[in-house]
C-alpha atoms as a PDB file:
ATOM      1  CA  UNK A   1     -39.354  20.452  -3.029  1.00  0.00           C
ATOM      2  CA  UNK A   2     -41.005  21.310   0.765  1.00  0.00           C
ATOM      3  CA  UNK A   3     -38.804  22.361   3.146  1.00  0.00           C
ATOM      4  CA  UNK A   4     -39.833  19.020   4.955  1.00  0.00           C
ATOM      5  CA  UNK A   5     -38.125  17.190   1.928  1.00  0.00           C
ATOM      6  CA  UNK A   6     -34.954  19.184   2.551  1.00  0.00           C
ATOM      7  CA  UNK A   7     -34.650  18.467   5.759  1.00  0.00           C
ATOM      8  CA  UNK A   8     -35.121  14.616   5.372  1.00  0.00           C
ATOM      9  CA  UNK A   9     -32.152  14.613   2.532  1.00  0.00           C
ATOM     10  CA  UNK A  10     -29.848  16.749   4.551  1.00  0.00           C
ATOM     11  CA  UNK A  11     -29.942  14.361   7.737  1.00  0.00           C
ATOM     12  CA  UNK A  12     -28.518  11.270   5.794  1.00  0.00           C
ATOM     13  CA  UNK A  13     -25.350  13.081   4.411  1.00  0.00           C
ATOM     14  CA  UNK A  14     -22.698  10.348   4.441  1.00  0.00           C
ATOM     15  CA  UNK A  15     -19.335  10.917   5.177  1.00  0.00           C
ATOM     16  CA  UNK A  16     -16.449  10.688   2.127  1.00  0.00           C
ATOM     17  CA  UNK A  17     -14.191   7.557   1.864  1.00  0.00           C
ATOM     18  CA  UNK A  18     -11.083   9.943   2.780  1.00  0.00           C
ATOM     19  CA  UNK A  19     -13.365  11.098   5.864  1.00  0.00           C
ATOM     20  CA  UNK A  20     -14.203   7.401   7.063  1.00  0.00           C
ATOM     21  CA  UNK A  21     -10.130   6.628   5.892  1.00  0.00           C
ATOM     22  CA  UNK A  22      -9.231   9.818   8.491  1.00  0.00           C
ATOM     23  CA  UNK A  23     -11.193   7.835  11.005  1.00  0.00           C
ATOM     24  CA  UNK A  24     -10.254   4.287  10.925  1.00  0.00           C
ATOM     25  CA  UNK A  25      -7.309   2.791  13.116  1.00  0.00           C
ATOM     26  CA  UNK A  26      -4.873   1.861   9.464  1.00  0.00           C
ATOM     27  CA  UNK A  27      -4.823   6.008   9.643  1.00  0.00           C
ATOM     28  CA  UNK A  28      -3.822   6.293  12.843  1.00  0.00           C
ATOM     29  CA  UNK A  29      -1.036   3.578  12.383  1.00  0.00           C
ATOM     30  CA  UNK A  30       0.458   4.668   9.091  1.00  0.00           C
ATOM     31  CA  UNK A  31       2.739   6.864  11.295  1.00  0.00           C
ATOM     32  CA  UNK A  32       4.113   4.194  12.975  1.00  0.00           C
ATOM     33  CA  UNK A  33       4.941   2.170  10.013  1.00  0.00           C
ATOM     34  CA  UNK A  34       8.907   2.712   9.395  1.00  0.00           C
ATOM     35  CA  UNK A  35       8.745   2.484   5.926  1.00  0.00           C
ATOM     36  CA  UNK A  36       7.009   6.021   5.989  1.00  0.00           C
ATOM     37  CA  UNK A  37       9.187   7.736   8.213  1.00  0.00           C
ATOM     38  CA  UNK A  38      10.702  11.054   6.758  1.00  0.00           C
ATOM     39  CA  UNK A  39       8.148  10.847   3.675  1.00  0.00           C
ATOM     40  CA  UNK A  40      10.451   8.278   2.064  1.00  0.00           C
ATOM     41  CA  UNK A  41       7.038   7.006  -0.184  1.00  0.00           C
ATOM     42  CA  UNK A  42       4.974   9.965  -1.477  1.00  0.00           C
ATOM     43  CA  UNK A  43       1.530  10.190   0.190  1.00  0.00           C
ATOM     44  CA  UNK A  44       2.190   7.954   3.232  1.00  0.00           C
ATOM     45  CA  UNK A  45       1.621  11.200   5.879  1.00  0.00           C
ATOM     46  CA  UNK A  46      -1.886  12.000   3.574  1.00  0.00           C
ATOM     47  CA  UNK A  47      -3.073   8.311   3.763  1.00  0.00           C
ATOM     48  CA  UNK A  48      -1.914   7.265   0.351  1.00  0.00           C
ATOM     49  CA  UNK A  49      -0.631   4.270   1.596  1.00  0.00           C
ATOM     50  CA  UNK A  50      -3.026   1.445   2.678  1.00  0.00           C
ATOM     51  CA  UNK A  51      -5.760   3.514   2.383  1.00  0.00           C
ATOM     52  CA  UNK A  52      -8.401   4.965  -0.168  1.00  0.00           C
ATOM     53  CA  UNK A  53      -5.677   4.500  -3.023  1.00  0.00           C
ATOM     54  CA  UNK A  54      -4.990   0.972  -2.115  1.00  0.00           C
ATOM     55  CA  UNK A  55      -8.243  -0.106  -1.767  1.00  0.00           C
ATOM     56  CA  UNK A  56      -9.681   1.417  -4.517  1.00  0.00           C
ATOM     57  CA  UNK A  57     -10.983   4.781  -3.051  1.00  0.00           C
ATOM     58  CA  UNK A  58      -9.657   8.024  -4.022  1.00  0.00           C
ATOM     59  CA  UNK A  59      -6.535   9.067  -3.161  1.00  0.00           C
ATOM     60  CA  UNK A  60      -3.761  11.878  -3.506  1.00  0.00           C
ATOM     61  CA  UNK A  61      -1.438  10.414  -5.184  1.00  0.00           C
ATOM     62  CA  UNK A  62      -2.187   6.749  -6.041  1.00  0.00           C
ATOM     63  CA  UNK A  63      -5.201   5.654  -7.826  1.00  0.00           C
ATOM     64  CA  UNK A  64      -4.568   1.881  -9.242  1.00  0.00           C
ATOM     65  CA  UNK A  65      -6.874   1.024 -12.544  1.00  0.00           C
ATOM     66  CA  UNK A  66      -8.967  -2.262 -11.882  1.00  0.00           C
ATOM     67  CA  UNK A  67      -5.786  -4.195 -13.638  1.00  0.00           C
ATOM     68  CA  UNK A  68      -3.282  -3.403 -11.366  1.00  0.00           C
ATOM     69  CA  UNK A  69      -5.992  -3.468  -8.127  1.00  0.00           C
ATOM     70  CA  UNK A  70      -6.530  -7.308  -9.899  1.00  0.00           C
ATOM     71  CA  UNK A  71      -2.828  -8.242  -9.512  1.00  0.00           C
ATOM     72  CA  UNK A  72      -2.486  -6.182  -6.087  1.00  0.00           C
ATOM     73  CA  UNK A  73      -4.998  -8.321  -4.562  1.00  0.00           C
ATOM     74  CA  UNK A  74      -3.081 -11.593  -5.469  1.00  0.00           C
ATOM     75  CA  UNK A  75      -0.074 -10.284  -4.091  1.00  0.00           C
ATOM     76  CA  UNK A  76      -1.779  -9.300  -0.623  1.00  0.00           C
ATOM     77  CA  UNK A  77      -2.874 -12.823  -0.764  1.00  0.00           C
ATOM     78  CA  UNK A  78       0.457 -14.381  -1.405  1.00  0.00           C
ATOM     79  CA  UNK A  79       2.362 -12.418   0.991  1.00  0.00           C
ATOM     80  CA  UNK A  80       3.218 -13.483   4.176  1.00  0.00           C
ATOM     81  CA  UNK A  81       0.482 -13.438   6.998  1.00  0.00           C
ATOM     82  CA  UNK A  82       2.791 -10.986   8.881  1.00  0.00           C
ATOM     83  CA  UNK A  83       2.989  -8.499   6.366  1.00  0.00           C
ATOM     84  CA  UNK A  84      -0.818  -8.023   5.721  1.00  0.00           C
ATOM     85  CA  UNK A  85      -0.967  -5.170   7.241  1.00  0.00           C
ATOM     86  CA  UNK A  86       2.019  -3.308   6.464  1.00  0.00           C
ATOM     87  CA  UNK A  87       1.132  -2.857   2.783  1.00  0.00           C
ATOM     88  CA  UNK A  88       2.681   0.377   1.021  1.00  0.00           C
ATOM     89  CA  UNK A  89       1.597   1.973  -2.743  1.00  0.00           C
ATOM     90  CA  UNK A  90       3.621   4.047  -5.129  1.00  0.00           C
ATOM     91  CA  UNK A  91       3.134   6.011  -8.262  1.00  0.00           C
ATOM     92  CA  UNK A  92       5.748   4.938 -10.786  1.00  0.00           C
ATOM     93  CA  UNK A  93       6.192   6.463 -14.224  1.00  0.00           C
ATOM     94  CA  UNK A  94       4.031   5.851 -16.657  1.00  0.00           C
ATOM     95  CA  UNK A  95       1.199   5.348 -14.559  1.00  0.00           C
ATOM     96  CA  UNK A  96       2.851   1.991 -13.171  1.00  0.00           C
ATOM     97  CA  UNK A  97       2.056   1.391  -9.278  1.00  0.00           C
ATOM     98  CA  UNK A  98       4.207  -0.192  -6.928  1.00  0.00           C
ATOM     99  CA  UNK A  99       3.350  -2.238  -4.060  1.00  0.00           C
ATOM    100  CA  UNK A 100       5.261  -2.694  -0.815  1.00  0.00           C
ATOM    101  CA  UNK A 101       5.020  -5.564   2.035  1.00  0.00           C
ATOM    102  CA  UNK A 102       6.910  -5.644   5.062  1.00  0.00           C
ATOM    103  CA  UNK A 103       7.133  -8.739   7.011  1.00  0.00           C
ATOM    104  CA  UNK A 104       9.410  -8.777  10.654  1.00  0.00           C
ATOM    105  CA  UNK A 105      12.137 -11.447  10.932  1.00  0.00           C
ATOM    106  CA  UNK A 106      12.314 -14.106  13.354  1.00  0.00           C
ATOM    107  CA  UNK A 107      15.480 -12.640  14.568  1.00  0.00           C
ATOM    108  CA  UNK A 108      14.678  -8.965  16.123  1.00  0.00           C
ATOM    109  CA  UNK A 109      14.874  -6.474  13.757  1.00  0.00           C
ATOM    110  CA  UNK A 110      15.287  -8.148  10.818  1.00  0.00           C
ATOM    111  CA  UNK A 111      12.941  -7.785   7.966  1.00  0.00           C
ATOM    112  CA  UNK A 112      11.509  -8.799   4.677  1.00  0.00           C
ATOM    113  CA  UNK A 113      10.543  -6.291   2.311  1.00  0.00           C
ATOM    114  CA  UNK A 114       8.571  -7.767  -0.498  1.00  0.00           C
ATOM    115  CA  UNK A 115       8.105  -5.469  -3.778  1.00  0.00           C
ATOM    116  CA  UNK A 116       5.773  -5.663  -6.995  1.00  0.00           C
ATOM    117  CA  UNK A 117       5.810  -2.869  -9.710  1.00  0.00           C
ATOM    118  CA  UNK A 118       2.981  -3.330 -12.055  1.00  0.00           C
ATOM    119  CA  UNK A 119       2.743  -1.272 -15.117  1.00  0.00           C
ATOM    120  CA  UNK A 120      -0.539   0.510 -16.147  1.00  0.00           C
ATOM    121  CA  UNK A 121      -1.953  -2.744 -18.257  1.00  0.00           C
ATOM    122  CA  UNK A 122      -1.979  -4.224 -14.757  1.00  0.00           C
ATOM    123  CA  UNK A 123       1.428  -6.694 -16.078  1.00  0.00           C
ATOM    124  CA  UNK A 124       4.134  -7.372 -13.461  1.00  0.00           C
ATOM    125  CA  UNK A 125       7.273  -5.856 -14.478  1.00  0.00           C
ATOM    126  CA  UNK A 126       9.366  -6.500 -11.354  1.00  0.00           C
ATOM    127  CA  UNK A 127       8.908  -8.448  -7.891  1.00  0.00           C
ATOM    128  CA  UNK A 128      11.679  -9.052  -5.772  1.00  0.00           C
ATOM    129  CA  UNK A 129      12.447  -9.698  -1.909  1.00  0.00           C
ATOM    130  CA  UNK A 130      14.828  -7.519  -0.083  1.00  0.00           C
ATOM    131  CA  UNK A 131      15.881  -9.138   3.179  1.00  0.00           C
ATOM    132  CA  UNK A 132      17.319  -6.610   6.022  1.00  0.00           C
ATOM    133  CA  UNK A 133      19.470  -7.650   9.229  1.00  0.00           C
ATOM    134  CA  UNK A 134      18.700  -6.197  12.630  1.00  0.00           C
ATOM    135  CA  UNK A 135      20.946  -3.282  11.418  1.00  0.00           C
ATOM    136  CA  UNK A 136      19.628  -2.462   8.125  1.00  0.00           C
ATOM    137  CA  UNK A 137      21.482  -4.055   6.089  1.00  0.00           C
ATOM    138  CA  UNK A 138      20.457  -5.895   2.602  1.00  0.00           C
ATOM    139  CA  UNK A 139      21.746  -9.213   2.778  1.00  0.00           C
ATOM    140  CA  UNK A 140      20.413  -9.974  -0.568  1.00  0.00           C
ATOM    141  CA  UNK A 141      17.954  -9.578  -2.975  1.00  0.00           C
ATOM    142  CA  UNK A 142      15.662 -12.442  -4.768  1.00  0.00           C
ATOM    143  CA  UNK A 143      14.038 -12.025  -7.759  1.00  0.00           C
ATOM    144  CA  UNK A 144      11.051 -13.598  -7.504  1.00  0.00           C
ATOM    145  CA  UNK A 145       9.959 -13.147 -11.309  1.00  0.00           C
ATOM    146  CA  UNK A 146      12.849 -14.627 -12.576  1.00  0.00           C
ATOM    147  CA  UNK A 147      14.266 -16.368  -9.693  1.00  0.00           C
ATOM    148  CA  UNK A 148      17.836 -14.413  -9.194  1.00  0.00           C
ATOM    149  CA  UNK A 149      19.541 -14.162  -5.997  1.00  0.00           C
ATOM    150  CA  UNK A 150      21.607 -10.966  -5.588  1.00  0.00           C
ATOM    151  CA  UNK A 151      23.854 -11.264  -2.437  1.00  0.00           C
END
């Protein structure tokens, strides 16, 4: 190879997913995102959240199989418009993944937290909706796979 060849492949290196990830404005937000604060979900400081790992990129500490990314994409299309972009992953045992959604109340403060684990054959094993008052508490719980309501 010339040294003219060299120089032509070195000017179109293109940046990593984690590099454009770094970049883009989900990064920049995932700190403001209370269900991250304090580290409570592993990765969420290192973009494990929505990020590479969600989407399908690489990612620290959450890499869905194309099963479970099948059944995350349903839920991110079944959960409410508000909570789009407030979408948490976690590693579970077992190589299971768990997906969060947060959705704001109507009343100030109040909030929906919508939950799907999904075990490694990409099979929900648990969804459920935890509803929060303005000051954090659970008023109940539904189970949305079995429909249970859990004051």
């Amino acid at each position: 190879m010339s040294n003219v060849e060299v120089a032509k492949e070195s000017e179109f290196i293109l940046p990593t997913y984690e590099e454009l990830w770094e970049s883009s404005e989900l990064y920049a937000a995932r700190d403001a995102n209370p269900l991250c604060s304090g580290g409570i979900y592993a990765g969420c400081a290192s973009g494990a959240g929505v990020g590479p790992a969600f989407y399908g990129g690489i990612g620290n500490s959450v890499k869905p199989n194309p099963a479970q990314m099948k059944n995350i994409n349903r839920f991110q299309k079944k959960i409410p418009a508000n909570a789009k972009e407030n979408i948490q992953t976690h590693q579970l045992p077992n190589d299971g993944v768990a997906v969060q959604a947060t959705s704001p109340g109507k009343v100030s403060g109040s909030k929906a937290v919508y939950e799907k684990q999904i075990d490694a054959a990409g099979k929900t094993t648990q969804y459920t909706k935890t509803t929060y008052d303005p000051q954090g508490n659970i008023v109940h719980v539904k189970d949305k796979l079995n429909g249970g309501v859990f004051p």
